[in-house]
C-alpha atoms as a PDB file:
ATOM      1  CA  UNK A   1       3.315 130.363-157.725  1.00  0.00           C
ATOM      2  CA  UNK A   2       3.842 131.742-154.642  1.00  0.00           C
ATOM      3  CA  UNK A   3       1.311 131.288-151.692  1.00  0.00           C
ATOM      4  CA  UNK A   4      -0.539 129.606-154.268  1.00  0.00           C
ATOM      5  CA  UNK A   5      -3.832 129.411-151.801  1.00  0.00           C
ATOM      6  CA  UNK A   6      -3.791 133.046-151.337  1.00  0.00           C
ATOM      7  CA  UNK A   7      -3.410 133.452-154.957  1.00  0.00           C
ATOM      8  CA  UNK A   8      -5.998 135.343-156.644  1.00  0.00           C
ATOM      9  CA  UNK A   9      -9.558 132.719-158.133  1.00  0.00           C
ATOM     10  CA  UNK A  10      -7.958 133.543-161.449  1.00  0.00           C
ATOM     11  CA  UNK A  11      -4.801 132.611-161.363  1.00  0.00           C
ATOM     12  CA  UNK A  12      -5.621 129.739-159.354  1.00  0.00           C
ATOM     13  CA  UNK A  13      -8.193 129.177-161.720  1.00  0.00           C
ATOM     14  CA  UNK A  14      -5.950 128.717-164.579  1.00  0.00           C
ATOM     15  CA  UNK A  15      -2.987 126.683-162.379  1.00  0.00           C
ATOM     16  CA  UNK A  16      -5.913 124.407-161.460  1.00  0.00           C
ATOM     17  CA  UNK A  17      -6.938 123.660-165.103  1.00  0.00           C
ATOM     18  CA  UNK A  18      -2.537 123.419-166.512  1.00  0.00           C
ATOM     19  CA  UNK A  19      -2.791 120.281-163.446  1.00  0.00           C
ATOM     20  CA  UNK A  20      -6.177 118.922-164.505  1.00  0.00           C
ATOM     21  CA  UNK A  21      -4.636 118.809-168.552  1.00  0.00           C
ATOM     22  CA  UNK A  22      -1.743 117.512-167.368  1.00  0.00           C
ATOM     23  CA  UNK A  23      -3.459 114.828-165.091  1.00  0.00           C
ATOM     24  CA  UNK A  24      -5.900 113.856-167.368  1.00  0.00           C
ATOM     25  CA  UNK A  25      -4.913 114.974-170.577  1.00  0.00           C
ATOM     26  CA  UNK A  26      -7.386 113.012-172.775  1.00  0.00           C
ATOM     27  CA  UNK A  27     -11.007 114.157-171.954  1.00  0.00           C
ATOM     28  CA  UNK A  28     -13.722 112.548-173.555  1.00  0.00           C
ATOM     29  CA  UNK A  29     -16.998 112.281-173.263  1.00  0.00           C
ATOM     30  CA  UNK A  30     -17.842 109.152-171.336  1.00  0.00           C
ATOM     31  CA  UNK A  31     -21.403 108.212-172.903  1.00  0.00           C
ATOM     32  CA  UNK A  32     -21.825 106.734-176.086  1.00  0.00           C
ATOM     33  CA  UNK A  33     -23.656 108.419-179.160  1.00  0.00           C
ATOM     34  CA  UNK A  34     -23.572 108.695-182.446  1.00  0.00           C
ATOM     35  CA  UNK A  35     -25.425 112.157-182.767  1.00  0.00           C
ATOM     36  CA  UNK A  36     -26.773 114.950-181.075  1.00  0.00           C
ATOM     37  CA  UNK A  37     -30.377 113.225-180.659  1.00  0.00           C
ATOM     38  CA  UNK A  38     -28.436 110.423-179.087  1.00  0.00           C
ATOM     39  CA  UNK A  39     -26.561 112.149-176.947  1.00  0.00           C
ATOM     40  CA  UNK A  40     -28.988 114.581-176.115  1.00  0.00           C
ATOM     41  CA  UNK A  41     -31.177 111.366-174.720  1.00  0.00           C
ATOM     42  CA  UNK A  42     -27.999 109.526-172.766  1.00  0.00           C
ATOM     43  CA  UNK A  43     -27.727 112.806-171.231  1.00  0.00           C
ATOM     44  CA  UNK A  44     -31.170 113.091-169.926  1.00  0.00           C
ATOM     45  CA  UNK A  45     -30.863 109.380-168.686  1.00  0.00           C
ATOM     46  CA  UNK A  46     -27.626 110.244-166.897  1.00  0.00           C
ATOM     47  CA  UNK A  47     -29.127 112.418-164.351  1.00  0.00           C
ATOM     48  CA  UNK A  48     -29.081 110.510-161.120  1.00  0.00           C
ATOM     49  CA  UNK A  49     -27.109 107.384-162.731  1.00  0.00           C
ATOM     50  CA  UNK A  50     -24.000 106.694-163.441  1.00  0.00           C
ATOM     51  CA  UNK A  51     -22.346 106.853-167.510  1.00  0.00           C
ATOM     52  CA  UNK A  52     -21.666 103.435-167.215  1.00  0.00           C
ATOM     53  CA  UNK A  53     -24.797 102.171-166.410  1.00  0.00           C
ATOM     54  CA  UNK A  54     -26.635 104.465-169.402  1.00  0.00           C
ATOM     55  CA  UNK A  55     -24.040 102.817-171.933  1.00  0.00           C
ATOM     56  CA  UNK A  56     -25.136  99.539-170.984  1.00  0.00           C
ATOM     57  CA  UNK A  57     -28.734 100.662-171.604  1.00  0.00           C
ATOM     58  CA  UNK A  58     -28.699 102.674-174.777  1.00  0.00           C
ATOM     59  CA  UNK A  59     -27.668 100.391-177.280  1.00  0.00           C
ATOM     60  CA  UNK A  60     -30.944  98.424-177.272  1.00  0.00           C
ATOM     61  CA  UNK A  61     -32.549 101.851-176.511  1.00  0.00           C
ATOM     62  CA  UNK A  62     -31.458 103.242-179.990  1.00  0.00           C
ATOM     63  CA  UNK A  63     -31.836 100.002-181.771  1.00  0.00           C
ATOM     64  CA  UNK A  64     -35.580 100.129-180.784  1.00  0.00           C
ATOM     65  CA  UNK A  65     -36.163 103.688-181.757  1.00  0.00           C
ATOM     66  CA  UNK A  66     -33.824 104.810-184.408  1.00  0.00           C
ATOM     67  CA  UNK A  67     -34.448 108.367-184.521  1.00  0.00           C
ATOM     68  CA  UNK A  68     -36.545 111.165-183.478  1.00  0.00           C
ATOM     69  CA  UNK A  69     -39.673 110.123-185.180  1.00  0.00           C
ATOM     70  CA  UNK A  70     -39.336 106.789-183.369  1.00  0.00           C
ATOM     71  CA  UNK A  71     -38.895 108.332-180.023  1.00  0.00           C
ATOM     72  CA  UNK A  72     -41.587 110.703-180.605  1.00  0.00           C
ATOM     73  CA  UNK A  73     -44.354 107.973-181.493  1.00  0.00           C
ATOM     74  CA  UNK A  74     -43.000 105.789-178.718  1.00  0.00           C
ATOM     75  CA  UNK A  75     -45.659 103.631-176.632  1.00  0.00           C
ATOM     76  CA  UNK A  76     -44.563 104.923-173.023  1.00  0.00           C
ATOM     77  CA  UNK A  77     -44.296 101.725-171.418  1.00  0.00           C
ATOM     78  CA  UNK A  78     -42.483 100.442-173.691  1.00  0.00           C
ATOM     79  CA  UNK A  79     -40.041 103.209-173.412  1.00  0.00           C
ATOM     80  CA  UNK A  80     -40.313 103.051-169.754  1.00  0.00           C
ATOM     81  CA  UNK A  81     -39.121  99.370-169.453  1.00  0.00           C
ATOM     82  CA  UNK A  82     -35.872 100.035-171.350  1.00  0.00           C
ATOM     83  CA  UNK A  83     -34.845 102.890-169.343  1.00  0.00           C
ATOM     84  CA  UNK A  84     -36.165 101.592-166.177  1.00  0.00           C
ATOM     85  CA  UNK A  85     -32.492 100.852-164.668  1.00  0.00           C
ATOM     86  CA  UNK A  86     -31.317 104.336-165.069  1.00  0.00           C
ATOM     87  CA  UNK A  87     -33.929 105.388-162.255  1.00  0.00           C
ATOM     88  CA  UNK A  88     -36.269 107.870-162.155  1.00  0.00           C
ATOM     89  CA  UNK A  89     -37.491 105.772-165.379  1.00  0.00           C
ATOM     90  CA  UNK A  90     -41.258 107.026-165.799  1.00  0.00           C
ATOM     91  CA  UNK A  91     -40.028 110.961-165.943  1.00  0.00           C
ATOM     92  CA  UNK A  92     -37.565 110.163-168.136  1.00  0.00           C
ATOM     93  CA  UNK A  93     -39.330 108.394-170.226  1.00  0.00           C
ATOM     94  CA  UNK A  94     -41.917 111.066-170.214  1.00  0.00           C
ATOM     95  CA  UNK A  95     -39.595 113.703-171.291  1.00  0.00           C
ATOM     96  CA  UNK A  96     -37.369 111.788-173.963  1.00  0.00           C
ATOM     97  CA  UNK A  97     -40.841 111.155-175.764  1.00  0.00           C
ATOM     98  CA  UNK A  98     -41.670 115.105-175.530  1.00  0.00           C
ATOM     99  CA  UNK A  99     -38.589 116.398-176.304  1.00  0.00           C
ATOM    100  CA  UNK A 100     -38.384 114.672-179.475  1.00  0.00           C
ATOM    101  CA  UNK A 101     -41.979 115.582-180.144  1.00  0.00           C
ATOM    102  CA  UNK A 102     -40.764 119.867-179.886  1.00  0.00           C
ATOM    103  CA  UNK A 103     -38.096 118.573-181.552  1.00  0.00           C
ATOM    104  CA  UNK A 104     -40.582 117.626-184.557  1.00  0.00           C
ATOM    105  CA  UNK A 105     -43.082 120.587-184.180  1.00  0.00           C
ATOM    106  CA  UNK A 106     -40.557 123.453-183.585  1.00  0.00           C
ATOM    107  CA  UNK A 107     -37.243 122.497-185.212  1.00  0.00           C
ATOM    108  CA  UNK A 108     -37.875 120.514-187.831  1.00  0.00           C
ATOM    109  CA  UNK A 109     -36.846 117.156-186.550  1.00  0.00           C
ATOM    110  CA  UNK A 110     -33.179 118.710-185.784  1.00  0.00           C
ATOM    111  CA  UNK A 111     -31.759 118.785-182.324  1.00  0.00           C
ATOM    112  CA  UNK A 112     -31.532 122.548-182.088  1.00  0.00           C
ATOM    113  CA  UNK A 113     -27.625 123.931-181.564  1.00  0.00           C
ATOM    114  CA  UNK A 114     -28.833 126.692-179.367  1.00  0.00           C
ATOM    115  CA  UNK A 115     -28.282 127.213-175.670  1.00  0.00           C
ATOM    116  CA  UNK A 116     -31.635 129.009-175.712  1.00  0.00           C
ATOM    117  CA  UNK A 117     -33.994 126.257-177.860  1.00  0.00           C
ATOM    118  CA  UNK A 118     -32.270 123.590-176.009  1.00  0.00           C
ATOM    119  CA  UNK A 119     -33.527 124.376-172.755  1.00  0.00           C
ATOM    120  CA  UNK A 120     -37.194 124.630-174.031  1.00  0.00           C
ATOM    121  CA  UNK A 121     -37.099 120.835-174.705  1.00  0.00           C
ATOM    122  CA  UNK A 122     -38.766 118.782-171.651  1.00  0.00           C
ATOM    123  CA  UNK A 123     -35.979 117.548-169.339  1.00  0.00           C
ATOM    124  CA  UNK A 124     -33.404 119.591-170.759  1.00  0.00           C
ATOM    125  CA  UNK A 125     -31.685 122.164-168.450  1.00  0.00           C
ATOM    126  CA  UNK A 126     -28.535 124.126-168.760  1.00  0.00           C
ATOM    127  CA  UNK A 127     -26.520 120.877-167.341  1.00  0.00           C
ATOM    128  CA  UNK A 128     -27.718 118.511-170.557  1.00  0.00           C
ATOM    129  CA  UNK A 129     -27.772 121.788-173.149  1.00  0.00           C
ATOM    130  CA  UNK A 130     -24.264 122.119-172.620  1.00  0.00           C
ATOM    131  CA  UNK A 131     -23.416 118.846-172.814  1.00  0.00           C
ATOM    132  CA  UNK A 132     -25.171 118.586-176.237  1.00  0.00           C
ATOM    133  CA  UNK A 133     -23.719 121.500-177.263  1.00  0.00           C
ATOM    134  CA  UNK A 134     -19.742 120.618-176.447  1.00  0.00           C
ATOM    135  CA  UNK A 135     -20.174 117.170-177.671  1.00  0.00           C
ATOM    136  CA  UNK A 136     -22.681 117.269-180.307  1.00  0.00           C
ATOM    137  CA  UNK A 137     -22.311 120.315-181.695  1.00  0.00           C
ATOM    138  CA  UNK A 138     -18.379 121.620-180.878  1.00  0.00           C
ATOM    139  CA  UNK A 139     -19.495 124.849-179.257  1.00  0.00           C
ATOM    140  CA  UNK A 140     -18.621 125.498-175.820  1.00  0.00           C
ATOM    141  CA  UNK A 141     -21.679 127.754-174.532  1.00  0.00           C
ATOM    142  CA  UNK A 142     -21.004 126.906-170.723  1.00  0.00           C
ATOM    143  CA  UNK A 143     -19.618 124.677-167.958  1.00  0.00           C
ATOM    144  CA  UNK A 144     -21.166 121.746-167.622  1.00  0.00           C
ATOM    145  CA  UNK A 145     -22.120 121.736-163.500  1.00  0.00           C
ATOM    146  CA  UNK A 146     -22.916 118.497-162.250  1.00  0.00           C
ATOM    147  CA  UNK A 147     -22.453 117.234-158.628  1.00  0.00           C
ATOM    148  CA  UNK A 148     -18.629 116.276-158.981  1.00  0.00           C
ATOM    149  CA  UNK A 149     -18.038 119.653-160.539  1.00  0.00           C
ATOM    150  CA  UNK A 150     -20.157 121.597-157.825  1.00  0.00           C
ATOM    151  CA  UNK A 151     -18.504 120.068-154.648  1.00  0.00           C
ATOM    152  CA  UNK A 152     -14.810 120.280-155.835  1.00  0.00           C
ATOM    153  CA  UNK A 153     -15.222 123.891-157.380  1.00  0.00           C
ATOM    154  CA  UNK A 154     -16.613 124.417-153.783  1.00  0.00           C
ATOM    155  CA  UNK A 155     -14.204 122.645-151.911  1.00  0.00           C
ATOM    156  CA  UNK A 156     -11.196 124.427-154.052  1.00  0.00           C
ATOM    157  CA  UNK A 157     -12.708 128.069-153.441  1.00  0.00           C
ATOM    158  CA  UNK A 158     -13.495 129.339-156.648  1.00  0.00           C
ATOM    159  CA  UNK A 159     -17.113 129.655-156.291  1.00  0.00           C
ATOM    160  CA  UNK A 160     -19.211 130.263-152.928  1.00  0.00           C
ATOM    161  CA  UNK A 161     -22.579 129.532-154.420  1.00  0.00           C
ATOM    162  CA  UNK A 162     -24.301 126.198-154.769  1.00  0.00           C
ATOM    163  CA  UNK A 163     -27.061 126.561-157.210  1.00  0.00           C
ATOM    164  CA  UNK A 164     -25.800 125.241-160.327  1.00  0.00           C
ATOM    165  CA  UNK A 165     -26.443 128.081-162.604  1.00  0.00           C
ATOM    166  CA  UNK A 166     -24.385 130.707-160.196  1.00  0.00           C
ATOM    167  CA  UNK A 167     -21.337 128.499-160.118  1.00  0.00           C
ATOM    168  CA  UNK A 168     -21.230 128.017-163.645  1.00  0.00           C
ATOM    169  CA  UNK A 169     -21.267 131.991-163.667  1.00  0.00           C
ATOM    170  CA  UNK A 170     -18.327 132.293-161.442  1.00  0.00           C
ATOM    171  CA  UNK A 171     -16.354 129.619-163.630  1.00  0.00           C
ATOM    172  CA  UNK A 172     -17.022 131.409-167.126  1.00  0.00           C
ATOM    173  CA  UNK A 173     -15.113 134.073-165.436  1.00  0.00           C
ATOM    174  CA  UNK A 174     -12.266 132.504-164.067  1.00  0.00           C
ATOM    175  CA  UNK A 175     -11.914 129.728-167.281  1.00  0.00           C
ATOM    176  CA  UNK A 176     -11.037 130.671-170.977  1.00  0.00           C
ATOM    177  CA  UNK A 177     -14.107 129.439-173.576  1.00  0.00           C
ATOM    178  CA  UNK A 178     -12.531 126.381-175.164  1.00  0.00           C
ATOM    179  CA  UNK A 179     -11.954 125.088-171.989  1.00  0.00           C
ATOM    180  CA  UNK A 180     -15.100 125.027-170.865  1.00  0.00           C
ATOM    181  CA  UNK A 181     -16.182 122.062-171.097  1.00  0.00           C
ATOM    182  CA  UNK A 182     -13.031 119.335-170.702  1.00  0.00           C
ATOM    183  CA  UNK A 183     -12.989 121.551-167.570  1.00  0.00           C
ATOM    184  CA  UNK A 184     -16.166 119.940-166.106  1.00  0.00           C
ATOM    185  CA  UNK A 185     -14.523 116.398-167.613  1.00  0.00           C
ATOM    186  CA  UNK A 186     -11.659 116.827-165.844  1.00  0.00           C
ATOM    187  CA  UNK A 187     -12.730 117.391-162.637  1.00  0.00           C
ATOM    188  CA  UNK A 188     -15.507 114.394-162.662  1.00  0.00           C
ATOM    189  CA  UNK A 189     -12.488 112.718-163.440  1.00  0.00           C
ATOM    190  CA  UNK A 190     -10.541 113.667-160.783  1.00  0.00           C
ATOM    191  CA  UNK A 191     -13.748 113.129-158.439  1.00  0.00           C
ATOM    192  CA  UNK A 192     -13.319 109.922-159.461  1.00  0.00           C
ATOM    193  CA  UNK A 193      -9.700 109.156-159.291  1.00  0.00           C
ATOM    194  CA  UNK A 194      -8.834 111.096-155.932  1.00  0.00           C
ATOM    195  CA  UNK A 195     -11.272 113.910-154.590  1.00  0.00           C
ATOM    196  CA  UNK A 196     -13.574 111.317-153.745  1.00  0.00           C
ATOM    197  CA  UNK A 197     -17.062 112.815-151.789  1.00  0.00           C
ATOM    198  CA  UNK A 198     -16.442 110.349-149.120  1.00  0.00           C
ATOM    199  CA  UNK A 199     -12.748 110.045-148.830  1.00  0.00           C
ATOM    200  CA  UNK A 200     -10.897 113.063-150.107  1.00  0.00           C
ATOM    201  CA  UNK A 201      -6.860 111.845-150.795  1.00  0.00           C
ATOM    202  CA  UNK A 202      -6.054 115.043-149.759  1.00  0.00           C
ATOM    203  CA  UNK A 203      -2.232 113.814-149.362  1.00  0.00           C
ATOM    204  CA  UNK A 204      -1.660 112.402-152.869  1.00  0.00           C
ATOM    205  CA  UNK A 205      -3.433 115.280-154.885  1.00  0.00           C
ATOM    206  CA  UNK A 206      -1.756 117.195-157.042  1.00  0.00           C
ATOM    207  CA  UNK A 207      -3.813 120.036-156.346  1.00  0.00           C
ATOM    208  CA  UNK A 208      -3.909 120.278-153.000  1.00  0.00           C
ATOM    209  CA  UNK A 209      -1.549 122.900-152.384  1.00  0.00           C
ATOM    210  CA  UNK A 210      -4.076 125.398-154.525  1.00  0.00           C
ATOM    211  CA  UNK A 211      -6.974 123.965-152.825  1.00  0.00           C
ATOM    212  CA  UNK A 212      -8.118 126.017-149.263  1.00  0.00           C
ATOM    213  CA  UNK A 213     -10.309 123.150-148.330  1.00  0.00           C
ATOM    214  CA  UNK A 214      -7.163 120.275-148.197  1.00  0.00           C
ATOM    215  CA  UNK A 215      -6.340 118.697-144.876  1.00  0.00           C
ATOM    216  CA  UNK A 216      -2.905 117.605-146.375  1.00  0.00           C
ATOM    217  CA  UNK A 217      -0.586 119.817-148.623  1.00  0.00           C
ATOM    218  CA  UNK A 218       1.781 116.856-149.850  1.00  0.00           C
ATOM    219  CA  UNK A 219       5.805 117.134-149.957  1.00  0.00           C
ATOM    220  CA  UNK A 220       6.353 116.477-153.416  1.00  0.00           C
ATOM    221  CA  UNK A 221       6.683 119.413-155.477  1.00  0.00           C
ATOM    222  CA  UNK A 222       4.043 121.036-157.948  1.00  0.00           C
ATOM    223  CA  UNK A 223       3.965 119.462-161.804  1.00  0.00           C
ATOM    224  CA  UNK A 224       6.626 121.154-163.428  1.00  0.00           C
ATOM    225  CA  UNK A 225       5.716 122.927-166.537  1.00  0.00           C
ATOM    226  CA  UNK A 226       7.647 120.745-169.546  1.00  0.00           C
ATOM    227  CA  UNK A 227      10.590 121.792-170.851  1.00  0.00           C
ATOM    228  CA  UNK A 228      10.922 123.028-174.203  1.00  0.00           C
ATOM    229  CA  UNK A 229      13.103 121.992-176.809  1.00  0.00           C
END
């Protein structure tokens, strides 16, 4: 791809996600759940901590309140202390209790597969809704925009915006549907691994040469597509 900055959003777009497969080409999600409920609540206790530290805290989380009835009848303190080392533990708490409550009342004690009941439910945005969705429910009803996925889509020019909901408008355009999601994966991933918020390895990234915000284009060549047989 020629002038591969200049390129177009799309086409970068797409080059950007062929790197990202090839990079990371297993893309799971990193929390631990056994059902949408579950995953719908490591999700909410994610926000503002990391995956790791929610996995060491749900396990005795779920043990103590074994489905939505549980969590809906939950004495708040109680709930409170076993969240408390995600942060932000009292809201939390508040809203995992009243979003299995609606859950109860309105859907029949079902986590509901719909972008639009989803983000009724206390403490549920578009963020944890599509989340759910991908992972719970195998439908891919957005991109998943958290704070690795907002500074690198920013830093690689394919959005200008930085409210949340506006970025994941400009990557539904540029991204086909099934990828929606493994998208956002990926590039927490690579967040991770190399476009790190504090120090970027611009020189051993294989994307910088697509990326307008790189202080390093490195020598080595672009990943080659594989050859066919």
């Amino acid at each position: 791809m020629p002038n591969q900055r200049r390129a177009s959003k799309k086409q970068r777009a797409l080059e950007i996600l062929i790197r990202l497969k090839r990079l990371y080409p297993e893309a799971p999600c990193s929390l631990d759940f056994k059902n949408p409920l579950q995953l719908m609540i490591a999700t909410m206790l994610a926000a503002q901590c990391t995956d790791e530290r929610v996995n060491l805290v749900t396990p005795a989380l779920f043990a103590a309140y074994p489905d939505v009835y549980a969590f809906a009848e939950a004495d708040i303190a109680d709930l409170e202390q076993l969240v408390k080392s995600t942060g932000f533990y009292r809201n939390k708490a508040k809203n995992i209790r009243a979003a299995c409550q609606r859950i109860i009342s309105e859907y029949g004690g079902e986590v509901p597969p719909r972008m639009d009941d989803l983000i009724t439910l206390p403490g549920v945005a578009r963020k944890t809704a599509n989340v759910v969705l991908a992972h719970g429910f195998g439908i891919n009803g957005g991109v998943t925009v958290d704070t690795h996925v907002k500074r690198i889509t920013n830093l690689l020019g394919l959005t200008q915006h930085s409210d949340p909901v506006k970025i994941e408008r400009d990557l539904i355009k540029l991204l086909p549907q099934p990828d929606w999601e493994n998208w956002s994966i990926r590039l927490v991933y690579h967040g991770r691994a190399v476009c790190n918020a504090r120090n970027p390895q611009c020189s051993r990234c294989d994307l910088a040469d697509l990326c307008p915000s790189a202080k390093v284009v490195p020598v080595a060549a672009p990943l080659e597509a594989p050859a066919h047989p």
